[in-house]
N, C-alpha and C. Protein backbone atom coordinates (compact mmCIF):
# COMPACT_ATOMS: atom_id res chain seq x y z
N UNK A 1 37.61 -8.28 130.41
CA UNK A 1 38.52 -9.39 130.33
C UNK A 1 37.70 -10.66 130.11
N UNK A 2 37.88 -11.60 128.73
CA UNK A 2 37.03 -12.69 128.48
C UNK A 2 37.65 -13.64 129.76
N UNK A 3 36.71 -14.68 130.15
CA UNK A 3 36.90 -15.38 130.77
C UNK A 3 37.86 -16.98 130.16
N UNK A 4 38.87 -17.58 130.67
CA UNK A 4 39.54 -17.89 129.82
C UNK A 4 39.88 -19.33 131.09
N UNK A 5 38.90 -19.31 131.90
CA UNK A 5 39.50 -20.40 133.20
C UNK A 5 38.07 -21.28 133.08
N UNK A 6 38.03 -22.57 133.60
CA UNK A 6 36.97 -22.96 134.19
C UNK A 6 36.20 -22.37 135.62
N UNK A 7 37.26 -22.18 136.80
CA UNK A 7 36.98 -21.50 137.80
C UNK A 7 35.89 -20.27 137.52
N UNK A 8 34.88 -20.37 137.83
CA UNK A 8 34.14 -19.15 137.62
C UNK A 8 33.17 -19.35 139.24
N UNK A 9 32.59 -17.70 139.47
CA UNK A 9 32.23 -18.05 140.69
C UNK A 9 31.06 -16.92 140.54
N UNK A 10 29.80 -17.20 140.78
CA UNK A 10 28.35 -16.25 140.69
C UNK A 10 28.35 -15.78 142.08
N UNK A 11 28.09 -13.87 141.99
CA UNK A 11 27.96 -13.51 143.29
C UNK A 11 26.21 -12.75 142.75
N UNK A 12 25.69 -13.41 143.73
CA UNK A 12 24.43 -12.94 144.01
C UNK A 12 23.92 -11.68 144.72
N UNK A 13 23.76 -11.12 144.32
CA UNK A 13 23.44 -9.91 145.45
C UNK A 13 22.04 -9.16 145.39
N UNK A 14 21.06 -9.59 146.63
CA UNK A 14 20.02 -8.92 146.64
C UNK A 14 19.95 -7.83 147.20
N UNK A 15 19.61 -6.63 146.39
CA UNK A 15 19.16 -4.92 147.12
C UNK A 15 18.36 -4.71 146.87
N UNK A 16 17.03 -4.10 147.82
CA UNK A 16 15.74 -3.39 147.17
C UNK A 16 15.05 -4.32 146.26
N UNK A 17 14.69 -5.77 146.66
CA UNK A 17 14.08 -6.42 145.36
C UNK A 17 14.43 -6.79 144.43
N UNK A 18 15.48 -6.17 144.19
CA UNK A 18 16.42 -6.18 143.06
C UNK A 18 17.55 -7.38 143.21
N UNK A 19 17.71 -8.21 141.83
CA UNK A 19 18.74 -9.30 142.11
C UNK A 19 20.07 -9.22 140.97
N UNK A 20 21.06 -8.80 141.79
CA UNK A 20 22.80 -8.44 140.95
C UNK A 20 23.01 -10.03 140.53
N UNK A 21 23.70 -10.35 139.34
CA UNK A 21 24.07 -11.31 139.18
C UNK A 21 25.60 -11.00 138.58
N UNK A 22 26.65 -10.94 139.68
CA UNK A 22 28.29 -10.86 138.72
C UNK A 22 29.04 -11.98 138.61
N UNK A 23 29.44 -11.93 137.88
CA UNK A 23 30.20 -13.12 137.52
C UNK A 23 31.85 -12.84 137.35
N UNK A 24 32.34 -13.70 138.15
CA UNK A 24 34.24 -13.60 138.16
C UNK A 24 34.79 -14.77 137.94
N UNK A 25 36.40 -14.65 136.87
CA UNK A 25 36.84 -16.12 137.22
C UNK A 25 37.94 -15.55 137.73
N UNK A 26 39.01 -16.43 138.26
CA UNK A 26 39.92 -17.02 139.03
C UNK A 26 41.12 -15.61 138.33
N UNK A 27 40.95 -14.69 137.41
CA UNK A 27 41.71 -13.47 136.88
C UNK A 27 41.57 -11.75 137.17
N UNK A 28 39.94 -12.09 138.15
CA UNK A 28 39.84 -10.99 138.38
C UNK A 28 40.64 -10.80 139.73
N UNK A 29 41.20 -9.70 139.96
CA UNK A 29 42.03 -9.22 141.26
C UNK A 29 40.60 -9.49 142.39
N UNK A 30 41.09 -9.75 143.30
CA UNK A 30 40.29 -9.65 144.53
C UNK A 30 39.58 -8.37 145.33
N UNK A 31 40.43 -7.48 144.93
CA UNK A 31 40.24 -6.13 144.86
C UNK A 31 38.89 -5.23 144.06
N UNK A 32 39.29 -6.00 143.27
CA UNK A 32 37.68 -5.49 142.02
C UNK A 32 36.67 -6.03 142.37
N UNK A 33 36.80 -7.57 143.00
CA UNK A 33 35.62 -8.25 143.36
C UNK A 33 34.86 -7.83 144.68
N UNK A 34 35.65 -6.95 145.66
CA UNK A 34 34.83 -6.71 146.72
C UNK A 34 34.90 -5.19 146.43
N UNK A 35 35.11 -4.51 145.87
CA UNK A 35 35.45 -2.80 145.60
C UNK A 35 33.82 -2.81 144.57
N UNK A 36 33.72 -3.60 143.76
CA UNK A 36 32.32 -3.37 142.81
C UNK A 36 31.11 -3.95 143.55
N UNK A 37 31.43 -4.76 144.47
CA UNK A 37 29.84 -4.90 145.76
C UNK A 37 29.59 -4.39 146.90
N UNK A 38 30.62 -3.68 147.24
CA UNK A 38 30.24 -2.66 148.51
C UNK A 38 29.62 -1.47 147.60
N UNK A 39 30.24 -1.12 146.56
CA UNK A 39 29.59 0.19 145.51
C UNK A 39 28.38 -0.30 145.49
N UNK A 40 28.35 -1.42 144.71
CA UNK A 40 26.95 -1.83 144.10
C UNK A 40 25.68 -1.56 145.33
N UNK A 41 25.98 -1.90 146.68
CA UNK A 41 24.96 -2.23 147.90
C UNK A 41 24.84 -0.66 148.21
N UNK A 42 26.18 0.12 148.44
CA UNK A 42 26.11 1.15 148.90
C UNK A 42 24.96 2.36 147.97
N UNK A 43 25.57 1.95 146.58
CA UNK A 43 24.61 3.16 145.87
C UNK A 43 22.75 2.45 145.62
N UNK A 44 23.31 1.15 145.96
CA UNK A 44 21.60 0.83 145.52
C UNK A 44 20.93 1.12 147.28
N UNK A 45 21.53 1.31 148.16
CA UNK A 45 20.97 1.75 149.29
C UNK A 45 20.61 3.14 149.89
N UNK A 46 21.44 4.07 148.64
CA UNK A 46 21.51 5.45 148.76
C UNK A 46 21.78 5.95 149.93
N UNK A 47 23.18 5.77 150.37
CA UNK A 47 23.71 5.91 151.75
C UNK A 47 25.42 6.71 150.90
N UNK A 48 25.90 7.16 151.32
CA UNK A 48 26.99 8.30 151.65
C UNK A 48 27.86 6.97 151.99
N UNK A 49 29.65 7.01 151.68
CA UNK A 49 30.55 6.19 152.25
C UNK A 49 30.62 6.25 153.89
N UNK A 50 30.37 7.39 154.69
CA UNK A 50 30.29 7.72 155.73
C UNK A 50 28.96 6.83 156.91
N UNK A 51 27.84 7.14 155.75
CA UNK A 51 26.47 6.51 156.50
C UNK A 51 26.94 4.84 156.95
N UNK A 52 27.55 4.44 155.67
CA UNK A 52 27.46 2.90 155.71
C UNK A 52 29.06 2.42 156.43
N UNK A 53 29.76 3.86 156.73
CA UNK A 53 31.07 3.25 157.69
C UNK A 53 30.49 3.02 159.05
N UNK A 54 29.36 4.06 159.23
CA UNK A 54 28.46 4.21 160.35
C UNK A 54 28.23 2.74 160.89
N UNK A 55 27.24 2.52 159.98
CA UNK A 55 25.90 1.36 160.14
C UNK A 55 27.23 -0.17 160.17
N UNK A 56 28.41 -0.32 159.56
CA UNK A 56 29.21 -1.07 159.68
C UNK A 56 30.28 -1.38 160.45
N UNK A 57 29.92 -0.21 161.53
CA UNK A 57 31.12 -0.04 162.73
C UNK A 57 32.68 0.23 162.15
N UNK A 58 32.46 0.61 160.91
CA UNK A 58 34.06 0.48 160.43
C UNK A 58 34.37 2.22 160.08
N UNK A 59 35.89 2.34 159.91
CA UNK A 59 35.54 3.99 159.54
C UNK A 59 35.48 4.07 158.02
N UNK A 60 35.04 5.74 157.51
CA UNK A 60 34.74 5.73 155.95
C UNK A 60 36.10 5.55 155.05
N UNK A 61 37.00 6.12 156.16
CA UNK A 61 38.40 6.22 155.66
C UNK A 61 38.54 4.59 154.73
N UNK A 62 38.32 3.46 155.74
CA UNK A 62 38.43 2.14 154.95
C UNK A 62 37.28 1.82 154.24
N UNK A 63 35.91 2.26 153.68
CA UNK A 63 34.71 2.27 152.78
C UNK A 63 35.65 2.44 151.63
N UNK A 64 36.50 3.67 151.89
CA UNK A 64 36.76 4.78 150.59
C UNK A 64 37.95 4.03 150.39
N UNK A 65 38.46 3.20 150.60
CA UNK A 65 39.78 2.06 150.14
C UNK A 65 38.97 1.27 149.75
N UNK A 66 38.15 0.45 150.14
CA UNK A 66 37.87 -0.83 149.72
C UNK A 66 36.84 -0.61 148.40
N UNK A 67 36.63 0.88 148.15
CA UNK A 67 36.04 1.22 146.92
C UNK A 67 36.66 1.34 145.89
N UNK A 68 37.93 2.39 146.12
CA UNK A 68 38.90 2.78 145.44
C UNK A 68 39.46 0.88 144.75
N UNK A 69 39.99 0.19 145.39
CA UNK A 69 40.25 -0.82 145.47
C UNK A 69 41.83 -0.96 145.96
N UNK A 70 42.01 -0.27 146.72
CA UNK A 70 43.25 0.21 147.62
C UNK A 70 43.42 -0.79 148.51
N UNK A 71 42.50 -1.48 149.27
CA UNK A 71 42.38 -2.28 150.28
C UNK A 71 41.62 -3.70 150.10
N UNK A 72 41.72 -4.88 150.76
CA UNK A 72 40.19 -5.73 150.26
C UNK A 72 40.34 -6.09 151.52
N UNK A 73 38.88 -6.13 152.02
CA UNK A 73 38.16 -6.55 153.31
C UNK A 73 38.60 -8.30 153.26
N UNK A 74 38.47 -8.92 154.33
CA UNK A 74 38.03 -10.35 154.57
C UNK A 74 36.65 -10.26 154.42
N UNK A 75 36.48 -11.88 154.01
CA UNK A 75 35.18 -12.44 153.75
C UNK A 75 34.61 -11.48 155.08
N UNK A 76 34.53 -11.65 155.84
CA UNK A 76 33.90 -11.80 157.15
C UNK A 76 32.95 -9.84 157.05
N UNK A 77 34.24 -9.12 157.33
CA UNK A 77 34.17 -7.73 157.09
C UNK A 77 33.14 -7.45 155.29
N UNK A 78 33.69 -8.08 154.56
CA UNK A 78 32.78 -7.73 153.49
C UNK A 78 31.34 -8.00 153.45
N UNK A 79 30.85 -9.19 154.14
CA UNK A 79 29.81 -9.82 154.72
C UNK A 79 29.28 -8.40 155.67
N UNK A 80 29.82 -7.80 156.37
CA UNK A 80 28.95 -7.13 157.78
C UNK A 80 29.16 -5.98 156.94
N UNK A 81 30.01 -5.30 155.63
CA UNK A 81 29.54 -4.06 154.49
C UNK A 81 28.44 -4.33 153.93
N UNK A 82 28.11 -5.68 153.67
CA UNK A 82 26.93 -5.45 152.53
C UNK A 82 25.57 -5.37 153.37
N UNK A 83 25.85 -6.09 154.43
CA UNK A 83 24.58 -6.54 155.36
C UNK A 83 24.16 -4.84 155.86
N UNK A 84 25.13 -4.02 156.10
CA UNK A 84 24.79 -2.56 156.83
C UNK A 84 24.61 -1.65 155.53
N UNK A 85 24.20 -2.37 154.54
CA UNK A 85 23.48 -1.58 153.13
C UNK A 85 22.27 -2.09 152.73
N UNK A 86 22.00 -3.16 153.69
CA UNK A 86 20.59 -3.62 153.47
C UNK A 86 20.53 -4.60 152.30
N UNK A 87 21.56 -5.06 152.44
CA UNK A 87 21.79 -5.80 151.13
C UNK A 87 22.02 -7.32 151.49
N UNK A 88 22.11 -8.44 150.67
CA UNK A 88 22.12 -9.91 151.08
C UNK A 88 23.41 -10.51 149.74
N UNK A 89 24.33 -11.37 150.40
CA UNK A 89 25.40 -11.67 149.58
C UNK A 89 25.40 -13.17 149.60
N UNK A 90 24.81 -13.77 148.55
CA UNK A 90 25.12 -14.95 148.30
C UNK A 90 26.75 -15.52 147.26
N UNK A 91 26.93 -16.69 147.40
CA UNK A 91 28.48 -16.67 146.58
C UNK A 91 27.74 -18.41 146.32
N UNK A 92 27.95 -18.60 144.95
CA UNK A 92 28.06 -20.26 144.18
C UNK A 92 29.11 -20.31 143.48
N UNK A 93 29.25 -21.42 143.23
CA UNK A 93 30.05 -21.71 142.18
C UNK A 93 29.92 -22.67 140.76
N UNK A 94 30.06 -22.56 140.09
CA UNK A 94 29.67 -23.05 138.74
C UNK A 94 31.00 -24.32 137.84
N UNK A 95 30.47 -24.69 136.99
CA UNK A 95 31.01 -25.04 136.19
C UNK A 95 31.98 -24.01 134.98
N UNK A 96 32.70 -24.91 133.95
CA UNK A 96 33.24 -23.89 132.95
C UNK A 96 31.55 -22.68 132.48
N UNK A 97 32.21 -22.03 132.19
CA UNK A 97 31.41 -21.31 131.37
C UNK A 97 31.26 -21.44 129.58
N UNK A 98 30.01 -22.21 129.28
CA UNK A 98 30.21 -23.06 128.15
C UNK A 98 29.59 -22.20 126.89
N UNK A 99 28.41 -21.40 127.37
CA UNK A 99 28.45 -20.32 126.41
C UNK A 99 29.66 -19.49 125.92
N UNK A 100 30.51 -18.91 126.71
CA UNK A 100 32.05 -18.83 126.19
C UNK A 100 32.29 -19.38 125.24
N UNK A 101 32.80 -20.71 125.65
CA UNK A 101 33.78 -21.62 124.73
C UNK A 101 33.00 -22.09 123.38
N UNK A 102 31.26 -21.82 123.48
CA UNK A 102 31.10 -22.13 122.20
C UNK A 102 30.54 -20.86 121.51
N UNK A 103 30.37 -19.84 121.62
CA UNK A 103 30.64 -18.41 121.31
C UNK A 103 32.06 -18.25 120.76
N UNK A 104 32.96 -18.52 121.25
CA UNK A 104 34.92 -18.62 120.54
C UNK A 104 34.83 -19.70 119.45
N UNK A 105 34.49 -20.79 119.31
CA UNK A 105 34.22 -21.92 118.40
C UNK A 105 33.47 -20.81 117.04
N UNK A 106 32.38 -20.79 117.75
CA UNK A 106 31.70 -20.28 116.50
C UNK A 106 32.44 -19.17 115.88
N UNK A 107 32.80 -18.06 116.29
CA UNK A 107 33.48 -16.47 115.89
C UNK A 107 34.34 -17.21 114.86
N UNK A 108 35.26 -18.72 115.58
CA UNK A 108 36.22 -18.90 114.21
C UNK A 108 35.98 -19.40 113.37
N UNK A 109 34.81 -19.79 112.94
CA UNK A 109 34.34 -20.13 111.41
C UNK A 109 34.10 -19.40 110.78
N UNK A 110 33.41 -17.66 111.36
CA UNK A 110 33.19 -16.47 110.52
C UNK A 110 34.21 -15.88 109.84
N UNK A 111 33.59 -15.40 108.87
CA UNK A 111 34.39 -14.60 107.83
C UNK A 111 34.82 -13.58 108.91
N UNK A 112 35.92 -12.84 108.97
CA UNK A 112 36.91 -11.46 110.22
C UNK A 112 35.73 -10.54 109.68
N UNK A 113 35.60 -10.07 109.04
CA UNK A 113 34.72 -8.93 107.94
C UNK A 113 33.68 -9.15 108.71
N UNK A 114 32.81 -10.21 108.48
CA UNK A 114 31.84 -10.42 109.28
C UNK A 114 31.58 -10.09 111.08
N UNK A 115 32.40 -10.74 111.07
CA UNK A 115 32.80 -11.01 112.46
C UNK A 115 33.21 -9.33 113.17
N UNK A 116 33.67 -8.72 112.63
CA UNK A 116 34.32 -7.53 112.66
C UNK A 116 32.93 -6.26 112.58
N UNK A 117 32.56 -5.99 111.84
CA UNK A 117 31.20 -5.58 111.38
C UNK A 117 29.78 -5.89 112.86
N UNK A 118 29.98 -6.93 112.73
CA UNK A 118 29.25 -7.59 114.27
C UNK A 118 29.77 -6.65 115.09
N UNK A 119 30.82 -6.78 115.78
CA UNK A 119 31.42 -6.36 117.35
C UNK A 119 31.52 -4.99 116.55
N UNK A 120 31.62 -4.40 115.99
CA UNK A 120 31.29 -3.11 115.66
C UNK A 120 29.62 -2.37 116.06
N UNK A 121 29.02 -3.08 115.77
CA UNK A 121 27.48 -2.61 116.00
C UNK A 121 27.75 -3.02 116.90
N UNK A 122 27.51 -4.05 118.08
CA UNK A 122 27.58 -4.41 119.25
C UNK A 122 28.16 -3.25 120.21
N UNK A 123 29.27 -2.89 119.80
CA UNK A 123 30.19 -1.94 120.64
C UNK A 123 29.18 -0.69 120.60
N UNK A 124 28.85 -0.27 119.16
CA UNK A 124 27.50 0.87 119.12
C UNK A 124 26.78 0.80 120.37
N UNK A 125 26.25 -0.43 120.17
CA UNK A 125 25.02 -0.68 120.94
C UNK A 125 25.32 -0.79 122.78
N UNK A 126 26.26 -1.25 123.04
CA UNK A 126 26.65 -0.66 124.43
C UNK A 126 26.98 0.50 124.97
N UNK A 127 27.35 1.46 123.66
CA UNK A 127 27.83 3.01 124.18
C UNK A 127 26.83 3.60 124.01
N UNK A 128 25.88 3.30 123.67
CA UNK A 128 24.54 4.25 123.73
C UNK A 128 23.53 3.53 124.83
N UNK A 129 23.61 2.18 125.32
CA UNK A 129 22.92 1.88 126.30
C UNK A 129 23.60 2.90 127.67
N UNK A 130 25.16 2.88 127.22
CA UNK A 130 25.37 3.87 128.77
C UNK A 130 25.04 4.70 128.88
N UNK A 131 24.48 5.38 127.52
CA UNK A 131 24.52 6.73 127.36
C UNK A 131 22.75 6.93 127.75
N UNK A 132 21.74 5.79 127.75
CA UNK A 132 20.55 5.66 127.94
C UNK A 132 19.93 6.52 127.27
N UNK A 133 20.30 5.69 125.78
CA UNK A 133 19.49 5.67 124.88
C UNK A 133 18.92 4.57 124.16
C-alpha cells in the first residue's frame, strides 16, 4: 500500500546487532503494525511462540493472536513482547515522505510504456530476491 498521508511513523528495531527499519503511515491497521514486530523479534531471536509467551509472562495462546493479527497488544504489553525477545523498540516520527511525492511527480512525465516496462523488471527483480537469487 503506497503511502498517501503525511503521518508516517519509523519503528526501529534492534535484534542481534541487527537494525529493522519499518515504516507505517496513518493506513496501516494497527494490527499489522504490532503482528509484523513481535514476528520480526521473535524469529530473529529464534524462540518458539511458546518460549517468548514464557519469557513475557503472557500465554502463547495471545503470541499466536497478536501474530495472526487477531488481537493488538497495548503499547505497554508490546513493549515487554519485544523486550522478552531480546530485542529493543524504538518509535520516531517523521515528516511527509518526500521521496514518495517526488517519485509520483516524476512516473507522470514518463511515457506508460516506459514506465510500465520499468515496474515490470522491478517486479522481476523482487520475486527472485525472495526467491534468493
Amino acid at each position: 500500500m503506497p503511502p498517501q498521508t503525511v503521518k508516517t511513523a519509523h519503528i526501529a528495531g534492534m535484534t542481534q546487532n541487527a537494525v529493522y527499519l519499518i515504516r507505517y503511515n496513518d493506513q496501516v491497521p494497527k494490527e499489522v503494525f504490532s503482528r509484523s514486530l513481535i514476528s520480526l523479534a521473535r524469529r530473529k531471536a529464534k524462540i518458539s511462540q511458546a518460549e517468548l509467551a514464557r519469557r513475557a509472562k503472557t500465554s502463547q495462546a495471545a503470541i499466536s493472536m497478536y501474530e495472526a493479527g487477531t488481537r493488538s497488544p497495548t503499547l505497554e504489553t508490546l513493549l515487554r513482547i519485544i523486550r522478552a525477545a531480546g530485542s529493543d523498540l524504538r518509535i520516531g516520527l517523521s515528516g511527509p515522505d518526500t521521496h514518495t511525492i517526488t517519485r509520483e511527480r516524476f512516473e507522470k512525465t514518463l511515457d506508460p510504456k516506459v514506465l510500465e516496462e520499468f515496474n515490470a523488471k522491478e517486479r522481476e527483480r523482487v520475486r527472485l530476491a525472495r526467491l534468493g537469487r
